[in-house]
Protein backbone atom coordinates (compact mmCIF):
# COMPACT_ATOMS: atom_id res chain seq x y z
CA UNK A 1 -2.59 -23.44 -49.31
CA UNK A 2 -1.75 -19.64 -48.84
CA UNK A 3 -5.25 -18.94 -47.89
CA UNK A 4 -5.13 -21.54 -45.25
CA UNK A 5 -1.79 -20.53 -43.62
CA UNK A 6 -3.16 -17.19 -43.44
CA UNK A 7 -6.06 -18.18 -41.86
CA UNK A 8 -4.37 -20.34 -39.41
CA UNK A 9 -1.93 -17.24 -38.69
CA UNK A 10 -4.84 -14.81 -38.24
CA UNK A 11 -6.35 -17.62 -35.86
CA UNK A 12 -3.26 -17.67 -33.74
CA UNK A 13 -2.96 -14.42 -33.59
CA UNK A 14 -6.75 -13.91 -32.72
CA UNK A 15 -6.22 -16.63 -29.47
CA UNK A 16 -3.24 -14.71 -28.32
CA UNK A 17 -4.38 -11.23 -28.45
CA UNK A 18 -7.33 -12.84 -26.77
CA UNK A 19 -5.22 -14.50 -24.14
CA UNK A 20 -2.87 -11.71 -23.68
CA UNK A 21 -6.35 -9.60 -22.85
CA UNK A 22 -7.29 -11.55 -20.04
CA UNK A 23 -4.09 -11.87 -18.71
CA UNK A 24 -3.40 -9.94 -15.26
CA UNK A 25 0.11 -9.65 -14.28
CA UNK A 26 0.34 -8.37 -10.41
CA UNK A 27 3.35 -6.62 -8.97
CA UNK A 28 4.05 -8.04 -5.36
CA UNK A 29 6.87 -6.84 -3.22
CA UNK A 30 8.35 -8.54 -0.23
CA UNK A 31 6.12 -5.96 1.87
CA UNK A 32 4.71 -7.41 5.76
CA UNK A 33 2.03 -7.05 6.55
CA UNK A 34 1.03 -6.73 2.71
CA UNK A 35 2.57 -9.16 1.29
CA UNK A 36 4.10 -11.96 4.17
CA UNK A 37 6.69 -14.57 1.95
CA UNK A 38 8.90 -16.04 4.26
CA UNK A 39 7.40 -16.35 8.02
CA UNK A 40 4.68 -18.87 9.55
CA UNK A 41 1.97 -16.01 8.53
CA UNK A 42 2.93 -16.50 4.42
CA UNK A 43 0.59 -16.14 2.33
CA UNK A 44 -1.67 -14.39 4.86
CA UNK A 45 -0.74 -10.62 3.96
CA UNK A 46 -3.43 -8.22 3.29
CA UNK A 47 -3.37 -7.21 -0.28
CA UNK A 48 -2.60 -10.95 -1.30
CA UNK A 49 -5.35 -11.74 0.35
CA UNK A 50 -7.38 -9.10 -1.56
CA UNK A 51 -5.98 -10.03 -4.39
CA UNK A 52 -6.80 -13.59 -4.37
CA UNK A 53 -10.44 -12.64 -3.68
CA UNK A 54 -10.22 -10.78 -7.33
CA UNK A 55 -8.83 -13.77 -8.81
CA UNK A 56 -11.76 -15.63 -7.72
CA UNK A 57 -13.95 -13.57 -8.85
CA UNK A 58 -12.49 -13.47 -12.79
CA UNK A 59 -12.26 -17.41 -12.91
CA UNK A 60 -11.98 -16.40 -17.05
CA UNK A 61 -8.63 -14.91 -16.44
CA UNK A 62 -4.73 -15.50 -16.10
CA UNK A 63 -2.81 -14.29 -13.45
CA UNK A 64 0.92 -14.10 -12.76
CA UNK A 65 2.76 -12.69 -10.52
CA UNK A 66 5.70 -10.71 -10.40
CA UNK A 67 7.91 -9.60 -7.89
CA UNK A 68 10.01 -6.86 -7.56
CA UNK A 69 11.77 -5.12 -4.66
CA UNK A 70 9.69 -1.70 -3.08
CA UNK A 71 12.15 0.76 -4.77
CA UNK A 72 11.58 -0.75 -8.07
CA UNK A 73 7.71 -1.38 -8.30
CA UNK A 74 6.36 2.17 -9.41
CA UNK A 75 9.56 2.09 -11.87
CA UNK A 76 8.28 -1.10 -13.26
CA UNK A 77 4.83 -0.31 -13.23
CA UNK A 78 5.04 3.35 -15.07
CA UNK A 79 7.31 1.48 -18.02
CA UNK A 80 4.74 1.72 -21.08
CA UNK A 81 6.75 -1.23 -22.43
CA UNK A 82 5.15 -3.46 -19.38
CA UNK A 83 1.96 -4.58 -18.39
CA UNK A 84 1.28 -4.83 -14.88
CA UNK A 85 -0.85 -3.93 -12.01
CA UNK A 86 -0.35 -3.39 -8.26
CA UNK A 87 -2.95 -2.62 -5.32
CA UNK A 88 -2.61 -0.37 -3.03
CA UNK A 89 -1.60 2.79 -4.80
CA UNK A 90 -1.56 6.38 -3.75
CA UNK A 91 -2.90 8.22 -6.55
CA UNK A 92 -0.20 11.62 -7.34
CA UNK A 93 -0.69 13.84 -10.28
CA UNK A 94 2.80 12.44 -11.22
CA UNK A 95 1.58 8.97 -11.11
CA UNK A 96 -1.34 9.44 -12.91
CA UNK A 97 0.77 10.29 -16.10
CA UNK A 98 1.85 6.97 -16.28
CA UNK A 99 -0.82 4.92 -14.20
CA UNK A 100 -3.99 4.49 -14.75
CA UNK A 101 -6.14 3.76 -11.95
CA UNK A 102 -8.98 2.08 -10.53
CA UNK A 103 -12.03 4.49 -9.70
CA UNK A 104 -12.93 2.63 -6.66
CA UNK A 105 -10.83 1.85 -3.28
CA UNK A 106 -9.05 -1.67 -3.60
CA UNK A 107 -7.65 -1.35 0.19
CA UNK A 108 -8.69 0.99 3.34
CA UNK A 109 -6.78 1.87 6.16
CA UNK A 110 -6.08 3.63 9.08
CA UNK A 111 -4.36 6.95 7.74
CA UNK A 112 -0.19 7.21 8.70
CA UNK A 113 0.93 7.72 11.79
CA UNK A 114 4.74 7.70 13.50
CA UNK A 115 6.03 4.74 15.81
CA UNK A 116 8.30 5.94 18.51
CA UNK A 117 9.25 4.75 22.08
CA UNK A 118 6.93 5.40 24.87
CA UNK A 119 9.92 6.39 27.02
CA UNK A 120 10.57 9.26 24.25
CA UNK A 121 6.98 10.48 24.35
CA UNK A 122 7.05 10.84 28.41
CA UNK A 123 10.44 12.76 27.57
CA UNK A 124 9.01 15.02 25.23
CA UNK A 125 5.86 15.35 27.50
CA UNK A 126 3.33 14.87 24.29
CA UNK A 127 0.02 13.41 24.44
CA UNK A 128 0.18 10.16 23.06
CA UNK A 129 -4.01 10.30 22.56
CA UNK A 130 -4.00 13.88 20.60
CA UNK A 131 -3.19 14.02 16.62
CA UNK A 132 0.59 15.73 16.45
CA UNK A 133 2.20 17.88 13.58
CA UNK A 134 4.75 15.70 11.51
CA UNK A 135 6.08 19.37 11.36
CA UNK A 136 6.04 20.27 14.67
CA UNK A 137 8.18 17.01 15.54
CA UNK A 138 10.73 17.87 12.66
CA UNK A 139 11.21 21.58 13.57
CA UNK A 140 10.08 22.51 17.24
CA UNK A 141 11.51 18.56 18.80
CA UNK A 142 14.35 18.01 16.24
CA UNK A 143 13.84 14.46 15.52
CA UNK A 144 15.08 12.48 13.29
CA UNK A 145 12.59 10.48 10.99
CA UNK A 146 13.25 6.96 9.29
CA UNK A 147 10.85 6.93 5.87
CA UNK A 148 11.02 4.41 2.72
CA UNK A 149 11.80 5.80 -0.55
CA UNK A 150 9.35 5.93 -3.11
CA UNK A 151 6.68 5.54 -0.84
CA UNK A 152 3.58 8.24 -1.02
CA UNK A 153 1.62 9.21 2.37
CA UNK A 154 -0.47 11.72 0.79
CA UNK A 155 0.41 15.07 -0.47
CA UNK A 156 0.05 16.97 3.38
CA UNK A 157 2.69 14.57 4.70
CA UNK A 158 4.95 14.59 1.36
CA UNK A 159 4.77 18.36 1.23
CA UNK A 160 6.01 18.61 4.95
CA UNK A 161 9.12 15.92 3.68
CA UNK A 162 9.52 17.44 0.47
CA UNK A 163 10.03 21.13 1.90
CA UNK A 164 11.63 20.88 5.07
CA UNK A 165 15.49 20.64 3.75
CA UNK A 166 17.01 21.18 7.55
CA UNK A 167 15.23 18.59 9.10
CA UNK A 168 17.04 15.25 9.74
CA UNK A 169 15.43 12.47 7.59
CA UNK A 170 16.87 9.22 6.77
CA UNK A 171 15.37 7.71 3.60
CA UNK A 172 16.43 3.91 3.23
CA UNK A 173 16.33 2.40 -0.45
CA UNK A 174 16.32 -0.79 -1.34
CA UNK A 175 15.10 -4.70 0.15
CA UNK A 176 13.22 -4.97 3.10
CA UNK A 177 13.48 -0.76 4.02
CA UNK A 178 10.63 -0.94 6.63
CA UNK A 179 12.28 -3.80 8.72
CA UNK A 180 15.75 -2.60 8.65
CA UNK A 181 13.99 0.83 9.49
CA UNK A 182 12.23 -0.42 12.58
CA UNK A 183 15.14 -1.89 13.63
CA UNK A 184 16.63 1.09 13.28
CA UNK A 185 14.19 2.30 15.62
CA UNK A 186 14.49 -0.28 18.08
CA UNK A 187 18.26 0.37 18.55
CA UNK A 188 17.30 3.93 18.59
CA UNK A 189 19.23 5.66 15.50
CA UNK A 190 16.30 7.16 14.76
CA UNK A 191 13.64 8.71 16.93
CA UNK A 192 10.24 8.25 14.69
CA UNK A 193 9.29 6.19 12.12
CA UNK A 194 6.80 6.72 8.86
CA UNK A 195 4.59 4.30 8.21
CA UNK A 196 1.21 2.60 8.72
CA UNK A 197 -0.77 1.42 11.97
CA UNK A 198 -0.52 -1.83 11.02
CA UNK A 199 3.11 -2.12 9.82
CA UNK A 200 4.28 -0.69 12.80
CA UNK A 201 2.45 -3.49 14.64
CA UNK A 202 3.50 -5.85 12.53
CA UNK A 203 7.15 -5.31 12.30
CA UNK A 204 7.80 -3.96 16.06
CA UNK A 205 5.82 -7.30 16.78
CA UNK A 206 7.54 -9.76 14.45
CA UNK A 207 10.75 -8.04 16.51
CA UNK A 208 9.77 -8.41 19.96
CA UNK A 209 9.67 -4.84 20.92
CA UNK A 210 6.04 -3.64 20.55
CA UNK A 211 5.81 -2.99 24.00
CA UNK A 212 7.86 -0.42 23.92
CA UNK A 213 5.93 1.07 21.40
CA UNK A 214 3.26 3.78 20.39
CA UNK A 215 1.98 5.40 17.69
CA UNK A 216 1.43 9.29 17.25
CA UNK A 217 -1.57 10.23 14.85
CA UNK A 218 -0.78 13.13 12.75
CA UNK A 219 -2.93 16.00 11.74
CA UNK A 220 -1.18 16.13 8.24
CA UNK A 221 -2.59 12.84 8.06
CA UNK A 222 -6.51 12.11 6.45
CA UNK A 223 -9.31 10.40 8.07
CA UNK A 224 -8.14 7.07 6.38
CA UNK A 225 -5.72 5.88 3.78
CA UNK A 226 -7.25 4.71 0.82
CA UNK A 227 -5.10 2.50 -1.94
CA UNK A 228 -6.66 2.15 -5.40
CA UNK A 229 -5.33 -0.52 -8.40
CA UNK A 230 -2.85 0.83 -10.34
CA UNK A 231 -2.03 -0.37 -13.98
CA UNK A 232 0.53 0.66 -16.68
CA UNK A 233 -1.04 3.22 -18.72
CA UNK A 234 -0.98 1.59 -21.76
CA UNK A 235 -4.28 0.22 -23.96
CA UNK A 236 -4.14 -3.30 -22.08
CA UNK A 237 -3.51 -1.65 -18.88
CA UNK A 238 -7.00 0.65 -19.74
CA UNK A 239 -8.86 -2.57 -20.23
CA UNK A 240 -7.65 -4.15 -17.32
CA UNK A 241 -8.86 -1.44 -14.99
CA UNK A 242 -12.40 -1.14 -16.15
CA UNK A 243 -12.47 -4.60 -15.14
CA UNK A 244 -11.05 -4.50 -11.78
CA UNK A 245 -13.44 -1.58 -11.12
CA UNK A 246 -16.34 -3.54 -11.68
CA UNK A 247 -14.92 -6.93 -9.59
CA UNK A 248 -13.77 -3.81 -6.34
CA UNK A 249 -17.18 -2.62 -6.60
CA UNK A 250 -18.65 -5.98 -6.13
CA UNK A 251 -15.91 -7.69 -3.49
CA UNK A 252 -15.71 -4.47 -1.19
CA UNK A 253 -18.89 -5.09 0.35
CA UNK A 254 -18.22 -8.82 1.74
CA UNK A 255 -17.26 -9.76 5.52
CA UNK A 256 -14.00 -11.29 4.27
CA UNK A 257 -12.78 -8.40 2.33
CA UNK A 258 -13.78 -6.46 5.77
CA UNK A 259 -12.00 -8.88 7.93
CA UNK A 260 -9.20 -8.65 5.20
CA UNK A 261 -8.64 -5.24 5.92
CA UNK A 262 -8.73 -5.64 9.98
CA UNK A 263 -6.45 -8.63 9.98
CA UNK A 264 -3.13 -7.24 10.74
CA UNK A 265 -4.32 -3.87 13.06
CA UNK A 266 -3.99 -4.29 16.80
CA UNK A 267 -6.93 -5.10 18.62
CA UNK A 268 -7.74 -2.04 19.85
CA UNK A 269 -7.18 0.04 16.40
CA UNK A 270 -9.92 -2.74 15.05
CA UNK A 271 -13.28 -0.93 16.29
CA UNK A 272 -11.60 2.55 14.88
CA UNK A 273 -11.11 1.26 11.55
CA UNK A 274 -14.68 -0.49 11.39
CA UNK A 275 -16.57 2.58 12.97
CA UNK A 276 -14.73 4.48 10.27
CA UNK A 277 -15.54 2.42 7.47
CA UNK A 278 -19.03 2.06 8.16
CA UNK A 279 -19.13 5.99 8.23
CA UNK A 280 -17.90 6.19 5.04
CA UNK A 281 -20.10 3.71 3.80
CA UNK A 282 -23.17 5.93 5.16
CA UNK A 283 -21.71 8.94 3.68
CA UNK A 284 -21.48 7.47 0.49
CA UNK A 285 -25.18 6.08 0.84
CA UNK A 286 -26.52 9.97 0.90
């Protein structure tokens, strides 16, 4: 009788290790355009939509999904105690102490750029067509920049944030920081904003204002943005990403991953972003 309540127990156990394996908890945040909840575009965000194409492709696995506000995800996601993963990631030496990630690209972007009024550029007589230094606008124009915290834009841009202590930046925590941000910009408390091409678009849009818009590319900034899968760096979260990197390196060469990643760019950032990616394709060919 022993014999077979150990066996039973070692059974169980067996299934639910099992289970617990194939198990992929994701870490959404309320984030437009990358996650839409609550408008007549819900459900239609970009990295939902990428992730529900890796979800298709592991039919043998469990997903859930979590959500947690911005400021909280890389908190959550660095606690050893957890087990989640989350698309989209900067990789940071700091990160990768407590992250591992995915060897191949889960999103692709058009690098960061700065929203600000078109009335402000004519002002400031810049070139709205030529890159400009996130520096140069800090130091030499004085303006006051509206960022997200615990948001990454690669090191170039973070190291210009980081270092320059006299230069007026407001850093919003919390729900919803890139709305309340652009809103911010709209009633013009702050003079440029941080973000991506297609949040600006998004978010000035969703607000009625995006005419009144422009974005500045930066030269801090790199030819594109690339976001890799991040999971807690734990044994589970290991497994986990050596099979997401197989699934990216499969899903990242369909049209609806492509059309994924163009969705929620203005029409004429569109051709940029595909003339880009197929370079890098080529480029990765030789």
């Amino acid at each position: 009788m022993r014999r077979a309540s150990l066996l039973l127990l070692l059974t169980c156990s067996f299934y639910s290790q099992s289970e617990t394996d194939r198990t992929i908890n994701w870490i959404m945040v309320d984030f437009a355009p990358y996650y839409i909840m609550n408008d007549r575009y819900e459900g239609t965000g970009r990295d939902e939509s990428v992730i529900k194409l890796i979800e298709k492709a592991l039919p043998e696995y469990q997903f859930n999904h979590a959500f947690f506000p911005a400021s909280r995800a890389i908190h959550e996601l660095s606690n050893p105690l957890n087990n989640y993963c989350m698309l989209s990631l900067y990789q940071s030496a700091h990160r990768k102490q407590h992250i591992a990630f995915t060897e191949h690209t889960s999103t692709v972007g058009l690098s960061p750029s700065v929203a600000i009024h078109k009335e402000l550029i004519a002002k400031l007589r810049l070139n709205p067509d030529q890159p400009v230094s996130l520096k140069t606008l800090l130091k030499q124009y004085k303006l006051t920049l509206g960022i997200s915290m615990s948001r990454s834009f690669g090191k170039a841009i973070d190291e210009v944030i980081n270092t320059n202590h006299d230069a007026t930046i407001i850093i919003r925590p919390g729900r919803d920081t890139l709305a309340s941000l652009t809103y911010m910009l709209k009633k013009r408390r702050i003079d440029i904003l941080l973000g991506y091409p297609s949040e600006h678009y998004y978010l000035a849009h969703a607000m009625g204002f995006d005419n009144e818009l422009t974005q500045l590319t930066l030269t801090e900034a790199a030819h594109l943005s690339e976001g890799y899968i991040g999971c807690t760096k734990n044994a589970q979260g290991l497994s986990h990403i050596k099979k997401l990197d197989n699934i990216l390196e499969s899903i990242t060469h369909q049209r609806s991953y492509r059309d994924i990643l163009l969705r929620w760019l203005p029409d004429n950032l569109k051709p940029i972003l595909e003339k880009r990616l197929a370079d890098r394709d080529e480029n990765a060919a030789h």
